[in-house]
Protein backbone atom coordinates (compact mmCIF):
# COMPACT_ATOMS: atom_id res chain seq x y z
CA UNK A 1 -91.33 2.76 64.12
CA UNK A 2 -90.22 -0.72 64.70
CA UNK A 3 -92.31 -3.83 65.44
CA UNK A 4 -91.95 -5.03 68.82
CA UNK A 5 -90.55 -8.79 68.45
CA UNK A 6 -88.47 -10.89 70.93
CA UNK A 7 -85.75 -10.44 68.26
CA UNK A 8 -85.99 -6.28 67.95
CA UNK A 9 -85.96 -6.18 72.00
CA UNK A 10 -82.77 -8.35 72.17
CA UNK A 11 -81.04 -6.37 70.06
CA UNK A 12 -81.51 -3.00 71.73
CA UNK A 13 -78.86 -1.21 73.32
CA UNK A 14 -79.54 0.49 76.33
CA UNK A 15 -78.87 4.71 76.49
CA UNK A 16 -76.25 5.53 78.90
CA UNK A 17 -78.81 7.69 80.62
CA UNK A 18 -82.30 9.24 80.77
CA UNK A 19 -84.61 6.49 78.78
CA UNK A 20 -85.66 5.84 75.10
CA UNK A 21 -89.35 4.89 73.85
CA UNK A 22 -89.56 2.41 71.06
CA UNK A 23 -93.34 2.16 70.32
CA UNK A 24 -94.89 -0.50 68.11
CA UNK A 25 -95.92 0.02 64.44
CA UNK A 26 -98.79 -3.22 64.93
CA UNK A 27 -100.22 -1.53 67.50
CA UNK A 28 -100.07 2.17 68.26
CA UNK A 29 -100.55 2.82 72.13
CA UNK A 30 -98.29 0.24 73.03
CA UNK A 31 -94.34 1.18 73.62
CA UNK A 32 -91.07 -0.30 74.96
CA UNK A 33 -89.30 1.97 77.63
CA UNK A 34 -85.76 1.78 78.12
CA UNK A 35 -83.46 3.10 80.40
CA UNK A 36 -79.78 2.09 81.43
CA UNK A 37 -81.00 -0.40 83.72
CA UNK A 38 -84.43 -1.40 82.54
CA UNK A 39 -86.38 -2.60 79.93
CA UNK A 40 -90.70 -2.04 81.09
CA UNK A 41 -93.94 -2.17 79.13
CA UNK A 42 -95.91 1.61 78.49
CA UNK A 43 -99.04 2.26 77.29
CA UNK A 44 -99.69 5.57 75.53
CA UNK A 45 -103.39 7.18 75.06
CA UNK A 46 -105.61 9.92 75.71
CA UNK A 47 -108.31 10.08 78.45
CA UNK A 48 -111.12 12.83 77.99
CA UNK A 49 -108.55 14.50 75.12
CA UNK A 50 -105.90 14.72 78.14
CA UNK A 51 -102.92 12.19 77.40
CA UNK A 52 -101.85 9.40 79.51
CA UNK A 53 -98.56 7.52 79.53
CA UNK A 54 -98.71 4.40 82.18
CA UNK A 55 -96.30 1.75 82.55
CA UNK A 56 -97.96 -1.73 82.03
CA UNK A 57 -95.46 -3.94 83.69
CA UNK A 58 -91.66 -4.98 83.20
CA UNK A 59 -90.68 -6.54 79.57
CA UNK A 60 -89.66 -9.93 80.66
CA UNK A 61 -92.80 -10.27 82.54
CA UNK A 62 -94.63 -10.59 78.81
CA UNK A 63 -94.04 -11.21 75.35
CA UNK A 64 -94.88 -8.71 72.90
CA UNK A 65 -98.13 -10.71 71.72
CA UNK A 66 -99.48 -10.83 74.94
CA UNK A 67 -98.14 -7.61 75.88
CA UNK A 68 -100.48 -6.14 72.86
CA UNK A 69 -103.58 -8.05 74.27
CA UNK A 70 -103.11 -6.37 78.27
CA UNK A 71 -102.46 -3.16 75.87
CA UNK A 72 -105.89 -3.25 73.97
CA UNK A 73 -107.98 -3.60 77.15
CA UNK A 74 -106.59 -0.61 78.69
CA UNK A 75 -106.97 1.34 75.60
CA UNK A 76 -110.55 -0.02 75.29
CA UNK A 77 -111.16 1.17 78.95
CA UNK A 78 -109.29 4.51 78.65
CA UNK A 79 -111.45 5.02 75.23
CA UNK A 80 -114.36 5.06 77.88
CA UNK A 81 -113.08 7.70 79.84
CA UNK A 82 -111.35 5.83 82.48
CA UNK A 83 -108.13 6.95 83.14
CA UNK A 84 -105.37 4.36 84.72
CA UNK A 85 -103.27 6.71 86.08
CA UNK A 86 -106.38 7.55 88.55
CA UNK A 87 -107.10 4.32 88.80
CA UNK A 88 -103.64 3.16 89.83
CA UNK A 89 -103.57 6.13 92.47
CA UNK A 90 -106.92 4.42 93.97
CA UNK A 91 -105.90 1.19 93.84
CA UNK A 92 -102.91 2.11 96.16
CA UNK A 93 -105.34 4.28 98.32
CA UNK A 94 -107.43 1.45 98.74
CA UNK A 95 -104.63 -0.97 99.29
CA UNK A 96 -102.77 1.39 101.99
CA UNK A 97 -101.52 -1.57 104.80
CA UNK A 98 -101.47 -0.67 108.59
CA UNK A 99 -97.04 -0.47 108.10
CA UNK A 100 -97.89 2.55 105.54
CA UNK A 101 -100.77 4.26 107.83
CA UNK A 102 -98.34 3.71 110.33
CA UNK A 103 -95.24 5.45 109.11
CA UNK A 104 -97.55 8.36 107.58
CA UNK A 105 -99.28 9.06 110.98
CA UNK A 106 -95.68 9.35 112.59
CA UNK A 107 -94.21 11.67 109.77
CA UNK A 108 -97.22 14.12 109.86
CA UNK A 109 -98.44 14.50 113.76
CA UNK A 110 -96.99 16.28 116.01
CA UNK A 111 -95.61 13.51 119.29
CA UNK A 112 -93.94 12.80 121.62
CA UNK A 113 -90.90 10.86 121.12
CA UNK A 114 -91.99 8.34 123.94
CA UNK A 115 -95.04 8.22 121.77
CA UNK A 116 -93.28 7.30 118.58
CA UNK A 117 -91.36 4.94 120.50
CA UNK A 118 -94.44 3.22 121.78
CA UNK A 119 -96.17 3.00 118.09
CA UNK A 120 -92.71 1.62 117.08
CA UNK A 121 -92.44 -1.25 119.82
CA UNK A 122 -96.34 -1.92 120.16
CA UNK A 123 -97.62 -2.08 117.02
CA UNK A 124 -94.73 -4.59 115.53
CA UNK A 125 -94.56 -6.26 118.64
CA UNK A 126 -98.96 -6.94 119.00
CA UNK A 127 -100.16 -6.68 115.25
CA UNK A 128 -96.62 -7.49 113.22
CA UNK A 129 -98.37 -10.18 111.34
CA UNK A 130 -101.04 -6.91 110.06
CA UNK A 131 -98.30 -4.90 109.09
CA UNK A 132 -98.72 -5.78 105.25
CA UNK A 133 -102.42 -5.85 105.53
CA UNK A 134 -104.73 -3.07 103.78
CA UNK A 135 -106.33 -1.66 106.62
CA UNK A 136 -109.29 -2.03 104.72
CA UNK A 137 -108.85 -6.17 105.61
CA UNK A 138 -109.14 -5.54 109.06
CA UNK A 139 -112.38 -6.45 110.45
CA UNK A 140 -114.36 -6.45 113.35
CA UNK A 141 -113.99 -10.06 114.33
CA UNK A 142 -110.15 -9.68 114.04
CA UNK A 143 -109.70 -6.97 116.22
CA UNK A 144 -112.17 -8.81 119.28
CA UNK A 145 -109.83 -12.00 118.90
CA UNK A 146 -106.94 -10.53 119.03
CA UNK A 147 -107.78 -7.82 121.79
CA UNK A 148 -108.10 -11.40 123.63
CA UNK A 149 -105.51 -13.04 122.80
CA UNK A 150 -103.02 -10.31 123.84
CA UNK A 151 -104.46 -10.65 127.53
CA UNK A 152 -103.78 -14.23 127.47
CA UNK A 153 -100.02 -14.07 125.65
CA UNK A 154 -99.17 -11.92 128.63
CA UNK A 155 -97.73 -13.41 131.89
CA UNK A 156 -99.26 -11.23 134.30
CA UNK A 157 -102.98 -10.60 133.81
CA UNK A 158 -103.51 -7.08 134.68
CA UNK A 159 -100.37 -5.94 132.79
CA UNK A 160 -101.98 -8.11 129.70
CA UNK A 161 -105.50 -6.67 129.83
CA UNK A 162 -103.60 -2.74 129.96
CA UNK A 163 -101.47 -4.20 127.18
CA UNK A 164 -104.21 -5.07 125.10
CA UNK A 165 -106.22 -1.77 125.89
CA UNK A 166 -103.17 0.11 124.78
CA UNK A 167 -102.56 -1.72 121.34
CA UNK A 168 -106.24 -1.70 120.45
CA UNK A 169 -106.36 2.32 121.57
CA UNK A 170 -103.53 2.65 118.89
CA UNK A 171 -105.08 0.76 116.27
CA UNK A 172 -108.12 2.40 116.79
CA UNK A 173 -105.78 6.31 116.15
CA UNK A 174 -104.27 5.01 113.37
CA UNK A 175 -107.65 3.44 111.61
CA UNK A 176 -109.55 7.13 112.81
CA UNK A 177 -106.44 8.65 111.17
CA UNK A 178 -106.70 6.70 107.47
CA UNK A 179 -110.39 7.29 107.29
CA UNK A 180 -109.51 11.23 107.74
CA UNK A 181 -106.83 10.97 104.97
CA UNK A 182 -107.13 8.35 102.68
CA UNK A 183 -110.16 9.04 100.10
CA UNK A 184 -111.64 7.67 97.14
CA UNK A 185 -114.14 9.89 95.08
CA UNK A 186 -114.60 11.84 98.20
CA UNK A 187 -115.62 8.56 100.35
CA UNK A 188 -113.06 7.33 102.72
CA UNK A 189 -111.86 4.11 102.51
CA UNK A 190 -112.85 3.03 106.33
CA UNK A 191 -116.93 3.72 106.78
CA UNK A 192 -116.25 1.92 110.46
CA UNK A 193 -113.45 2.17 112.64
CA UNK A 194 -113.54 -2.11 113.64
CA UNK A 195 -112.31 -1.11 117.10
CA UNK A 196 -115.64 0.24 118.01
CA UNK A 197 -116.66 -3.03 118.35
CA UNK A 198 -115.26 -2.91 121.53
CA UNK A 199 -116.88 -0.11 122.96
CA UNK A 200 -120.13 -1.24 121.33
CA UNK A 201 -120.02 -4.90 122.88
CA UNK A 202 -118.19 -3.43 126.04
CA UNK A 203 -115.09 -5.42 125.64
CA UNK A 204 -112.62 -3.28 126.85
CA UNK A 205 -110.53 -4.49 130.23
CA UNK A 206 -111.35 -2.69 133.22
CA UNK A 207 -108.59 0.32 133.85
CA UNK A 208 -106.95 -0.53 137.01
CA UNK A 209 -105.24 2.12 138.48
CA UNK A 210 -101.58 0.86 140.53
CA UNK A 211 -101.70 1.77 144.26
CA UNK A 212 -98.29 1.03 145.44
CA UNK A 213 -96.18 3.07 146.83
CA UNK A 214 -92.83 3.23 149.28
CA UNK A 215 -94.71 3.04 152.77
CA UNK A 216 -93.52 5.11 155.72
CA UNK A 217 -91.57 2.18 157.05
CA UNK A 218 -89.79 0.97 153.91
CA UNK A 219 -88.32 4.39 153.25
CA UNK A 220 -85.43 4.29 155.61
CA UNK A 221 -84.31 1.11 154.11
CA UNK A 222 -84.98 1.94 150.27
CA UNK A 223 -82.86 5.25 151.18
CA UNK A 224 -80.66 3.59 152.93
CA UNK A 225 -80.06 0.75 149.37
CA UNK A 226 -80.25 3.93 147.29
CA UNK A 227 -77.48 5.17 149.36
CA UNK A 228 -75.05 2.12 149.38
CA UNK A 229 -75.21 2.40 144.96
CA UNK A 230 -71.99 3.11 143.66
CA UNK A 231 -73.09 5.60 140.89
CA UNK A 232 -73.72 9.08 142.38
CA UNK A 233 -76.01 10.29 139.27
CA UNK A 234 -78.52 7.13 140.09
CA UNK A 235 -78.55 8.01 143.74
CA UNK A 236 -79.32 12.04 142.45
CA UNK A 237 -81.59 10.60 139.72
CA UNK A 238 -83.77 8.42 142.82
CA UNK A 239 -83.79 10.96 145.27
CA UNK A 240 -85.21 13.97 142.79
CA UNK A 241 -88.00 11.38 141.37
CA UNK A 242 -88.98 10.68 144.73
CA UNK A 243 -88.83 14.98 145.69
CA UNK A 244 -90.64 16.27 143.07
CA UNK A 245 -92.83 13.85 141.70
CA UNK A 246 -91.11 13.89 138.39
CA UNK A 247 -91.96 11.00 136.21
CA UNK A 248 -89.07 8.78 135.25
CA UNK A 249 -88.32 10.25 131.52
CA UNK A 250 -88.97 14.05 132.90
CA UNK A 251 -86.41 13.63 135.35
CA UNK A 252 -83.80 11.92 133.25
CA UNK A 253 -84.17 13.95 130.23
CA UNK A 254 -83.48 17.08 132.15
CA UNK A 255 -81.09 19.97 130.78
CA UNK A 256 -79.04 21.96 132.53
CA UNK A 257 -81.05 24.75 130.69
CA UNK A 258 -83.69 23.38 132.37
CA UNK A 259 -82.39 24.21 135.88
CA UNK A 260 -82.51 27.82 136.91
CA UNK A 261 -80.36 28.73 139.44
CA UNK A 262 -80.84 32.07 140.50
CA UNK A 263 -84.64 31.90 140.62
CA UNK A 264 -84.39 28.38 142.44
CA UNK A 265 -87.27 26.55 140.14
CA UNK A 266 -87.02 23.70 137.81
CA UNK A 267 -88.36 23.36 134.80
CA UNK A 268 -89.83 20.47 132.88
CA UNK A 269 -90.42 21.46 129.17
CA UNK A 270 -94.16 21.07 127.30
CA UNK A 271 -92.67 19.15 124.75
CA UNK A 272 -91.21 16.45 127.20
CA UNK A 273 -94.42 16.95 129.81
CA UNK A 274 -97.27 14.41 129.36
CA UNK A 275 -100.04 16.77 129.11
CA UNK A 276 -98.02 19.29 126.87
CA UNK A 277 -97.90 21.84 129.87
CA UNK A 278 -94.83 23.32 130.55
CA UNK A 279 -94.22 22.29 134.38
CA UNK A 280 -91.95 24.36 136.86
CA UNK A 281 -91.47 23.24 140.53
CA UNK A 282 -89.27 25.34 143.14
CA UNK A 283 -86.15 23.62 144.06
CA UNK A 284 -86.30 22.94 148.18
CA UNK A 285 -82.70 23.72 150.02
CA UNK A 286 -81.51 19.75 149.24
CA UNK A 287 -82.20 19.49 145.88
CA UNK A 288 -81.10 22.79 144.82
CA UNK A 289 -77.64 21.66 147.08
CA UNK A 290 -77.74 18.46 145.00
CA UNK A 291 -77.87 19.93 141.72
CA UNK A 292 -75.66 22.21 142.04
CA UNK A 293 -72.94 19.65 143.05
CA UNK A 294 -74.59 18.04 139.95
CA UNK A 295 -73.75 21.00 138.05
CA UNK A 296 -69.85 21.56 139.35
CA UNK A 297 -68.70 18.34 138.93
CA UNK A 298 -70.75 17.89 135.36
CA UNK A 299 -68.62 16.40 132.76
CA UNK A 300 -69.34 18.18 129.31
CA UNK A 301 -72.60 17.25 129.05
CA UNK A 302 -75.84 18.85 128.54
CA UNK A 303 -78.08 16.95 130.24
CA UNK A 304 -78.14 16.64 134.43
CA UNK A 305 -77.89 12.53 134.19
CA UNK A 306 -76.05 12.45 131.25
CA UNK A 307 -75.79 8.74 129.83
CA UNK A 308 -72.55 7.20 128.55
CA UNK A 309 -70.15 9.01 126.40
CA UNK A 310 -72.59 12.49 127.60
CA UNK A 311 -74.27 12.91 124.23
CA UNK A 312 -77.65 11.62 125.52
CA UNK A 313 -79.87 11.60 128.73
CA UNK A 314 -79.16 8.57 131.25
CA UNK A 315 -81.54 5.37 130.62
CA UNK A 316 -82.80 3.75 133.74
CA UNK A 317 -81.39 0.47 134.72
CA UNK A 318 -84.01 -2.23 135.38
CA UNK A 319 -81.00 -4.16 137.27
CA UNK A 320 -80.21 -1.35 139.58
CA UNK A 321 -83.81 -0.55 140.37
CA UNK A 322 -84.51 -4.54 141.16
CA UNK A 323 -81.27 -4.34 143.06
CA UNK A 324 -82.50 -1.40 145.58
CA UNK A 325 -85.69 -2.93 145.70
CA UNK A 326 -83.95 -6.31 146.97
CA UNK A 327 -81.58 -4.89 149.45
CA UNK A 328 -84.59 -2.50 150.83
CA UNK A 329 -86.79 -5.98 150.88
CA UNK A 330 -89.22 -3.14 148.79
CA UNK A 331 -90.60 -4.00 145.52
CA UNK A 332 -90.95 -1.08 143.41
CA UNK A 333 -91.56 0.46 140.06
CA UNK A 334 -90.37 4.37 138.98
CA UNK A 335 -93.59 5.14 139.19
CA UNK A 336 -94.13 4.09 142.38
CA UNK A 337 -91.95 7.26 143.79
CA UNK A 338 -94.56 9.76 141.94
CA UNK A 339 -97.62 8.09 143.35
CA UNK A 340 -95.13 7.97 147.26
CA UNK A 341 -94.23 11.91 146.68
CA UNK A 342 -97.82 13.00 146.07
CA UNK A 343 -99.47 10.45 149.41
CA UNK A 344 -97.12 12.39 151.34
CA UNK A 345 -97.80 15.38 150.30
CA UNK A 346 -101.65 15.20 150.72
CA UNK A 347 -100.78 14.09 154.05
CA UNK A 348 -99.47 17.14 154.89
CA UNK A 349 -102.74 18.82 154.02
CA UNK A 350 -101.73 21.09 151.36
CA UNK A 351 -104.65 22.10 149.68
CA UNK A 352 -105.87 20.27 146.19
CA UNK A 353 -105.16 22.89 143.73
CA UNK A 354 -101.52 23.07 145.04
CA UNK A 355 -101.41 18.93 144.77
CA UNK A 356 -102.72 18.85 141.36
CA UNK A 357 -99.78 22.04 140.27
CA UNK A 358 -96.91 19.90 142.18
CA UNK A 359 -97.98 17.06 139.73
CA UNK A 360 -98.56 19.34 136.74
CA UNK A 361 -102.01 17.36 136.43
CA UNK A 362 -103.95 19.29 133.55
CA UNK A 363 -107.44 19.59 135.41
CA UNK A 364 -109.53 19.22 131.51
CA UNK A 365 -112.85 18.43 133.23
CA UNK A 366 -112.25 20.36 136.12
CA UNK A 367 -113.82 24.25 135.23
CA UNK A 368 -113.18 26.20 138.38
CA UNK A 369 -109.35 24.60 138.24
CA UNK A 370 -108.88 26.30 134.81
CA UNK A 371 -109.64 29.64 137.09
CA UNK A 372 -106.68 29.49 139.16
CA UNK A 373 -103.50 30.62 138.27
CA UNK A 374 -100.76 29.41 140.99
CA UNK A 375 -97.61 31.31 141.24
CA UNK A 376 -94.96 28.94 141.14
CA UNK A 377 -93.67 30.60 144.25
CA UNK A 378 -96.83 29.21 145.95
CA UNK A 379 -94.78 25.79 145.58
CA UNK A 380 -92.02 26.91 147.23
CA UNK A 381 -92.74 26.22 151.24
CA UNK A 382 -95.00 22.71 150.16
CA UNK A 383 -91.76 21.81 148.16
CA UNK A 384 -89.71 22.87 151.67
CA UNK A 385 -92.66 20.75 153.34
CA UNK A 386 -92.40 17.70 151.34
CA UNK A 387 -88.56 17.33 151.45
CA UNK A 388 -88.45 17.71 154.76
CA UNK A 389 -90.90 15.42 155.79
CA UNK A 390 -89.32 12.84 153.33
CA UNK A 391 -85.67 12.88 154.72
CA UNK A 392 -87.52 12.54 158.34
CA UNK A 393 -89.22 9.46 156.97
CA UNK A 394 -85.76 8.00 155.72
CA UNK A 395 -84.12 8.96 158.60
CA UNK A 396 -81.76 10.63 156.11
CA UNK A 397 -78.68 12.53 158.11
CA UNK A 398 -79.02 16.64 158.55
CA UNK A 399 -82.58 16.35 158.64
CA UNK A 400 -84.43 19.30 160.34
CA UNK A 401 -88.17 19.90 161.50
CA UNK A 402 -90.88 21.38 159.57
CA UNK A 403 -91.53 23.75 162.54
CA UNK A 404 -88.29 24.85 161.72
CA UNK A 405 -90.24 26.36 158.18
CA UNK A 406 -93.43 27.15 159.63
């Protein structure tokens, strides 16, 4: 057993693999572990008659003397029952940062992948500078000033205030979600979630809802712009957003699997739906025509807007949608078409629980809604309806009447 000098670690030679202990004849409990590519600091002892081996820190961090001095406190405390390998463990419980809550949240619950996307853009985007912080460091007075200071770092001041709802929502989840999970003695390491301090001083932004849609007479000129693109699957894409109500990312992520041909329905899956409710809407007489041009001149892709090279969905141009919106003199979001497909609908007085199924709207705090169970072939003439009545609005060739249905 050698002494552990400056000289004796100079000389060693290290194995070619696994490791080798050298431990000190001055002090027993203290040892030198080497491996081919490191040389690090251990101390050996027993805790409560259970032994403990725990790296101290890397050898050219210390000399041997004072090496032996960090060694004799830990052996004094683990001679008192504490044991450092627990106490490590809780000092990287209690030290867990908001990038580490983060990336465990996303490994563990079951989302969306626009949800993960949105953690991964928002959070780095809003709170990067609290990335390396234990979330035990955030406080209360944190959270308020920067819930205001994201309103203000964004140009338009409704899209700033949602903004700042939205990050503070998620920091609120992921805080909720460490005081579940990460523990010490039984006690989690967050007693208050700091974003209650919103709710308790009432300092969220007001939620206010977009009302725009394509009105009545913009539609023959925003069909008319969507008509004049050059791509055929963004005119398709447009024209079954604006049909079925789809929103943008359960339109465009669409399979052909998806599309059922000899039953006529469509079918949005629960994974991909926003409430987690599988959604299927009968196809009227022009979509089902469109997509099954769609599906004859596909290329050999699986999705019905395939994207470049057809491995993946289609993404959604900003460009081309501020393009159409120019040439139709008709500002307009994707969105937009969802809120448009539903106003006309209700205009055509189909009944509620029939609006609420065409949107696949979940209806939680609605009992009697729960009740009903609507055929999806109870969509089929308000899906007729609705085209109909949109391709008269565009003035869109071939229309016909919807007394021609009724």
């Amino acid at each position: 057993m050698p002494k552990l000098t400056k000289m004796f670690i100079s000389s060693i030679k290290p194995p070619n693999k696994g490791q080798v202990i050298y431990r000190d004849s001055l002090l027993p409990g203290l040892g030198l572990r080497v491996t081919p590519k490191s040389m690090s600091y251990v101390v050996e002892g027993r805790v409560n008659g259970t032994f403990r081996r725990v790296t101290l820190c890397k050898e050219r961090q210390l000399t041997p003397s004072d090496a032996r001095k960090k060694v004799m406190k830990v052996l004094a405390a683990m001679a008192s029952g504490k044991d450092p390998t627990a106490e490590k463990a809780k000092r990287k419980i209690r030290g867990a940062t908001l990038q580490e809550v983060l990336d465990h949240f996303i490994s563990v619950r079951i989302l969306k992948p626009n949800t993960v996307r949105t953690y991964r853009q928002m959070v780095p985007r809003c709170l990067g500078d609290w990335l390396d912080l234990p979330v035990t460091a955030i406080t209360r007075e944190m959270v308020e000033q920067r819930h205001m200071s994201l309103r203000k770092t964004t140009q338009q001041g409704t899209s700033g205030e949602a903004q700042a709802n939205t990050v503070m929502h998620i920091l609120g989840t992921l805080l909720n979600f460490a005081a579940a999970n990460y523990e010490i003695d039984g006690k989690p390491i967050l007693l208050v979630n700091p974003v209650k301090r919103l709710s308790n001083n009432r300092r969220w932004y007001p939620h206010r809802r977009r009302q725009s849609i394509i009105p009545d007479h913009k539609l023959p000129a925003w069909y008319a712009a969507v008509m004049e693109l050059r791509h055929q699957k963004v005119k398709d894409y447009l024209m079954l957003l604006l049909l079925t109500g789809l929103r943008r990312t359960e339109g465009a992520t669409l399979r052909w699997e998806d599309i059922d041909f000899e039953s006529k329905v469509l079918r949005v899956r629960a994974e991909l739906a926003k409430n987690g409710n599988e959604h299927r809407l009968p196809l009227s007489d022009y979509l089902l025509n469109m997509l099954q041009r769609r599906f004859q001149d596909r290329a050999d892709s699986d999705y019905v807007f395939p994207g470049q090279g057809g491995k993946h969905h289609m993404v959604d141009s900003d460009h081309v949608i501020e393009g159409v919106a120019a040439r139709a003199d008709c500002p307009f979001i994707l969105h937009d078409l969802r809120r448009t497909f539903l106003t006309v609908a209700e205009r055509l007085a189909l009944p509620y629980v029939v609006l609420k199924k065409l949107a696949n709207h979940s209806g939680r705090n609605d009992t009697t809604f729960g009740y009903i169970v609507v055929d999806v072939e109870r969509l089929r003439e308000p899906m007729q309806m609705i085209t109909i009545e949109f391709l008269r609005l565009c003035n869109a060739p071939g229309q016909v009447s919807l007394f021609d249905i009724q």
